[in-house]
N, C-alpha and C. Protein backbone atom coordinates (compact mmCIF):
# COMPACT_ATOMS: atom_id res chain seq x y z
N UNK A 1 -16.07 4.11 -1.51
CA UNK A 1 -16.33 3.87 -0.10
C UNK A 1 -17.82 3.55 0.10
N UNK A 2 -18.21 2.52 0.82
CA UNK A 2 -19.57 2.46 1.02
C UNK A 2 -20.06 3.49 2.08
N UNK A 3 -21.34 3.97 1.70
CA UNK A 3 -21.55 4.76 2.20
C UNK A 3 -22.56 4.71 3.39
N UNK A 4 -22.76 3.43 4.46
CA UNK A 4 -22.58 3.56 5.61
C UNK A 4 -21.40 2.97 6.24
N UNK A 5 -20.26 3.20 5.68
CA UNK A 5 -19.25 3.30 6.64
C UNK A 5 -18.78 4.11 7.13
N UNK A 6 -18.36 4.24 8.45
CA UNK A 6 -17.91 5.40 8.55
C UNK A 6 -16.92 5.95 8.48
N UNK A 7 -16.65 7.57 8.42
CA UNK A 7 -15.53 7.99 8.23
C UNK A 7 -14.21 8.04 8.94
N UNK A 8 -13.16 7.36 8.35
CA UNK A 8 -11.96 6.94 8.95
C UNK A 8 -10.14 8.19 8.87
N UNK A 9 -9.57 8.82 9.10
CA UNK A 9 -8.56 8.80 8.65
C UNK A 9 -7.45 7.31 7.90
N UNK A 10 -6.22 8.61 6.97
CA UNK A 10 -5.30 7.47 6.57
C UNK A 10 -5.06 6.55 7.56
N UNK A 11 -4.42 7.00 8.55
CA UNK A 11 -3.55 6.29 9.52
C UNK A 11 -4.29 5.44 10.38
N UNK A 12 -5.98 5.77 10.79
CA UNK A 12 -6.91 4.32 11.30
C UNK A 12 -6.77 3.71 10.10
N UNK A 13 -6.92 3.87 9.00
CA UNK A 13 -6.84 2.55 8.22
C UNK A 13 -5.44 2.13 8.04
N UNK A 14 -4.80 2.67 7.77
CA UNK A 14 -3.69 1.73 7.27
C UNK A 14 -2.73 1.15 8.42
N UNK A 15 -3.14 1.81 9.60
CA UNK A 15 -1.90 1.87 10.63
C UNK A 15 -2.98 1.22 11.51
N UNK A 16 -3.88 1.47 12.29
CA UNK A 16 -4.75 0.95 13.37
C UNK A 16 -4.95 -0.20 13.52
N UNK A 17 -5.87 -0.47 12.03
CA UNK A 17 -6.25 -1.59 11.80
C UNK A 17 -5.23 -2.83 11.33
N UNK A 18 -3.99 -2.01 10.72
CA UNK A 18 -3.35 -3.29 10.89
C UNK A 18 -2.26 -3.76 12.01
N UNK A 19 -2.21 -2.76 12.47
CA UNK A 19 -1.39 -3.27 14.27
C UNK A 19 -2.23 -3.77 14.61
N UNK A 20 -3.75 -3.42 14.71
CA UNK A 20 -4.24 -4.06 15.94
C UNK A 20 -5.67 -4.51 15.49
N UNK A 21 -5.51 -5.99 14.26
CA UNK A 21 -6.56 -6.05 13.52
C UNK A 21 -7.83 -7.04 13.85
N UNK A 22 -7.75 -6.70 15.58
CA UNK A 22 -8.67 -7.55 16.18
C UNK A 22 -9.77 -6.58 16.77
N UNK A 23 -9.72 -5.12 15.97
CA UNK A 23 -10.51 -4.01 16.94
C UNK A 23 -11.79 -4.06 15.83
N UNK A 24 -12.98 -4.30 16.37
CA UNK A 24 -13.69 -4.14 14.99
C UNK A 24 -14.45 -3.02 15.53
N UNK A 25 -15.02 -2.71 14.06
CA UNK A 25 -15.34 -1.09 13.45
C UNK A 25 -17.15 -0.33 14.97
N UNK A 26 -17.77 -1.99 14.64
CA UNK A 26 -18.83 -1.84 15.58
C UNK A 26 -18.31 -1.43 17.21
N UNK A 27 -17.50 -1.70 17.54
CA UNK A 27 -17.28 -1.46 18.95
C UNK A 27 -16.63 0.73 19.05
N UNK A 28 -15.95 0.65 17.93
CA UNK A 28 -15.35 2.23 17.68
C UNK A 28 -17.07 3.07 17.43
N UNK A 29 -18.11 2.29 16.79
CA UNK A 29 -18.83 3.11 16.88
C UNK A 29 -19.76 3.29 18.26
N UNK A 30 -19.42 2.25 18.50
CA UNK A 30 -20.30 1.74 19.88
C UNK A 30 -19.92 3.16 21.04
N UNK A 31 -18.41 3.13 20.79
CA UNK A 31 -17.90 3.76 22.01
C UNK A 31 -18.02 5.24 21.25
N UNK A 32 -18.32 5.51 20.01
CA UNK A 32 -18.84 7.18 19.69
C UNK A 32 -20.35 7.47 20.16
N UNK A 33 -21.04 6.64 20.30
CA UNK A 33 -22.47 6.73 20.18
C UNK A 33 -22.59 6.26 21.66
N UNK A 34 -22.32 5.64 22.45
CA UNK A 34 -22.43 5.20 23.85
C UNK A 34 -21.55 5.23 24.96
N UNK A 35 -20.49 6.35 25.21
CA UNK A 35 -19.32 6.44 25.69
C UNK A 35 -19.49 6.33 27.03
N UNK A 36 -18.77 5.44 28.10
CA UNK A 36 -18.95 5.59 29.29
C UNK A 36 -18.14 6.90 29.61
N UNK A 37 -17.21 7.75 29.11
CA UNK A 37 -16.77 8.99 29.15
C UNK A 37 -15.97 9.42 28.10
N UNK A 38 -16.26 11.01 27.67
CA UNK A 38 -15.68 11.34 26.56
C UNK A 38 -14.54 12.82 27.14
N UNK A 39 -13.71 12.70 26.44
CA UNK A 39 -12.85 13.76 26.63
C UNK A 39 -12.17 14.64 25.52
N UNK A 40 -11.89 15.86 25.37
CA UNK A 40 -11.34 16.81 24.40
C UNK A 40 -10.13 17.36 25.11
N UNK A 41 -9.44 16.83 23.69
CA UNK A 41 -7.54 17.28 24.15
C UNK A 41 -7.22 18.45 23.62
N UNK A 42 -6.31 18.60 24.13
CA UNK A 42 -5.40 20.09 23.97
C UNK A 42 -5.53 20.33 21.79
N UNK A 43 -5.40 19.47 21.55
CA UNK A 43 -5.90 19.96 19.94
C UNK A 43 -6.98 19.40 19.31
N UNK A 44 -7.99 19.53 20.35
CA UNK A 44 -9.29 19.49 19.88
C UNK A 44 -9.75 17.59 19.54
N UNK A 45 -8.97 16.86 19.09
CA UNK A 45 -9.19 15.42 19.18
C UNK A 45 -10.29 15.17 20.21
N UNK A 46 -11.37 13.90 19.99
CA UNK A 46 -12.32 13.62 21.22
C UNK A 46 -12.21 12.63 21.51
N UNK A 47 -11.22 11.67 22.83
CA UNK A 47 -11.33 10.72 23.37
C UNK A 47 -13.13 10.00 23.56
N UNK A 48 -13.18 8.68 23.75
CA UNK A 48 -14.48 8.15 23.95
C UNK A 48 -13.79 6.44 24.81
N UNK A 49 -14.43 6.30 25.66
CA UNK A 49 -14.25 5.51 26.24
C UNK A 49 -15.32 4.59 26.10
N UNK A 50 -15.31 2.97 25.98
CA UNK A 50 -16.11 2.15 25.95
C UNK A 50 -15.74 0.91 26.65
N UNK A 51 -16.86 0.35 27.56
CA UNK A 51 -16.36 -1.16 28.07
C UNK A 51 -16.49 -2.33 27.33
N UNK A 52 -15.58 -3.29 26.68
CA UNK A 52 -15.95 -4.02 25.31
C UNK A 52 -15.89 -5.99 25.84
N UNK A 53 -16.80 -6.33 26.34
CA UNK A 53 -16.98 -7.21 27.12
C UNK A 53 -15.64 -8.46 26.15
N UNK A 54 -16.16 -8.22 25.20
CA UNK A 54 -14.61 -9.60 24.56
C UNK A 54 -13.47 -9.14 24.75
N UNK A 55 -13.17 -8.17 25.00
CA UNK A 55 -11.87 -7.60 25.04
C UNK A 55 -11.30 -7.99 26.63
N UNK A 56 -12.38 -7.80 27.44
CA UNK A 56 -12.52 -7.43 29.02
C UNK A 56 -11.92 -6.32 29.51
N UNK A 57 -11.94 -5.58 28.09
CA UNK A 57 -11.32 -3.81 28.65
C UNK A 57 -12.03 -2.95 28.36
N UNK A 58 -11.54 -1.68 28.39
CA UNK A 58 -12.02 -0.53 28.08
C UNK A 58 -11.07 -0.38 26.62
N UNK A 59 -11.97 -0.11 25.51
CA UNK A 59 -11.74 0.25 24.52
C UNK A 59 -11.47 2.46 24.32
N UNK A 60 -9.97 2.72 23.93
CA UNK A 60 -10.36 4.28 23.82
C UNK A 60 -10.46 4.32 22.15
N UNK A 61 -11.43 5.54 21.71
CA UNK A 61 -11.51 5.82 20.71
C UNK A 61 -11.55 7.33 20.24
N UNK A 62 -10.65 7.69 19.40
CA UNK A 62 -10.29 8.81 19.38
C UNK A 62 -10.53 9.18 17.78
N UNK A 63 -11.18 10.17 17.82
CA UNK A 63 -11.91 10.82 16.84
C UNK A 63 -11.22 12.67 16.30
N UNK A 64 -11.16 12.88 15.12
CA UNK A 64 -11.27 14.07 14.78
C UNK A 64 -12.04 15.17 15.40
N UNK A 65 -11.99 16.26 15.58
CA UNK A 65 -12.54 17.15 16.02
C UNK A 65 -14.23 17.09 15.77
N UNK A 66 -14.27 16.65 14.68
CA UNK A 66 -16.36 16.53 14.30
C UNK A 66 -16.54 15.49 14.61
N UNK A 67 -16.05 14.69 16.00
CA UNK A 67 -16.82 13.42 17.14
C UNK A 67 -16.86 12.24 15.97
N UNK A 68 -16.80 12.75 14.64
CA UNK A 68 -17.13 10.90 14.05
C UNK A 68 -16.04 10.40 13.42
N UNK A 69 -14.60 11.03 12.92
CA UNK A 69 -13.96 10.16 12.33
C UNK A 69 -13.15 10.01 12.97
N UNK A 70 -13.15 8.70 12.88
CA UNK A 70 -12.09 7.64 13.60
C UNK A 70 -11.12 7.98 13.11
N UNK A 71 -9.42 8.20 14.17
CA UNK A 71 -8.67 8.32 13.58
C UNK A 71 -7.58 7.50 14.63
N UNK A 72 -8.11 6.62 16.13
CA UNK A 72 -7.04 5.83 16.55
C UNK A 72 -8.09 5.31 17.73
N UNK A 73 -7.85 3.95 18.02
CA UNK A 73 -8.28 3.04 19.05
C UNK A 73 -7.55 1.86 19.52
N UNK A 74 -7.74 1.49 20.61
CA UNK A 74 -6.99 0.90 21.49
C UNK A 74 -7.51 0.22 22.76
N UNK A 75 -7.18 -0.73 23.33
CA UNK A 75 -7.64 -1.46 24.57
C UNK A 75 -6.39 0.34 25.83
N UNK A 76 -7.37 0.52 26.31
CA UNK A 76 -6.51 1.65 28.05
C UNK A 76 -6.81 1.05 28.95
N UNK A 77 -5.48 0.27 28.76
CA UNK A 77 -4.92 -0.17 30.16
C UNK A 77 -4.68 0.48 31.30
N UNK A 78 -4.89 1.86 31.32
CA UNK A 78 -5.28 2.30 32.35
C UNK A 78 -6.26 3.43 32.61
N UNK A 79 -7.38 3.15 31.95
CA UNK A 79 -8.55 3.60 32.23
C UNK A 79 -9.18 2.99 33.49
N UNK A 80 -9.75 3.39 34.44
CA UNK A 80 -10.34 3.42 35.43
C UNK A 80 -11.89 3.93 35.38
N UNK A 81 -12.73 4.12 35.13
CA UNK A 81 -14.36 4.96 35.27
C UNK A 81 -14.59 5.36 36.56
């Protein structure tokens, strides 16, 4: 693994990225490091919300309990700020 990439679960890689292999890695970090709002679920997971101007959405990014590994992202279609 190179080692500034960051840390991913199985299922962001094998499953995320290939359903939805137009999400790139800079915008998941974008929205860990610059979240227009972040949230913690009932099992500890940390939502992060980001506005991703090519997309023209809000990108969610959802992380492991230690805020950095990516483990699912998505355009939320019904995110609101």
């Amino acid at each position: 693994m190179n080692p500034k990439a960051p840390a991913m679960t199985p299922y962001f890689q094998n499953d995320v990225l290939a359903k939805r292999p137009y999400i790139r890695i800079e915008w998941c970090l974008n929205a860990i490091e610059h979240p227009v709002l972040t949230e913690t679920q009932p099992d500890g997971r940390i939502r992060h919300w980001v506005y991703v101007e090519e997309l023209g959405k809000y990108l969610r990014v959802v992380t492991l309990p230690d805020g950095i590994t990516l483990h699912n992202a998505f355009p939320d279609r019904r995110f609101a700020p």
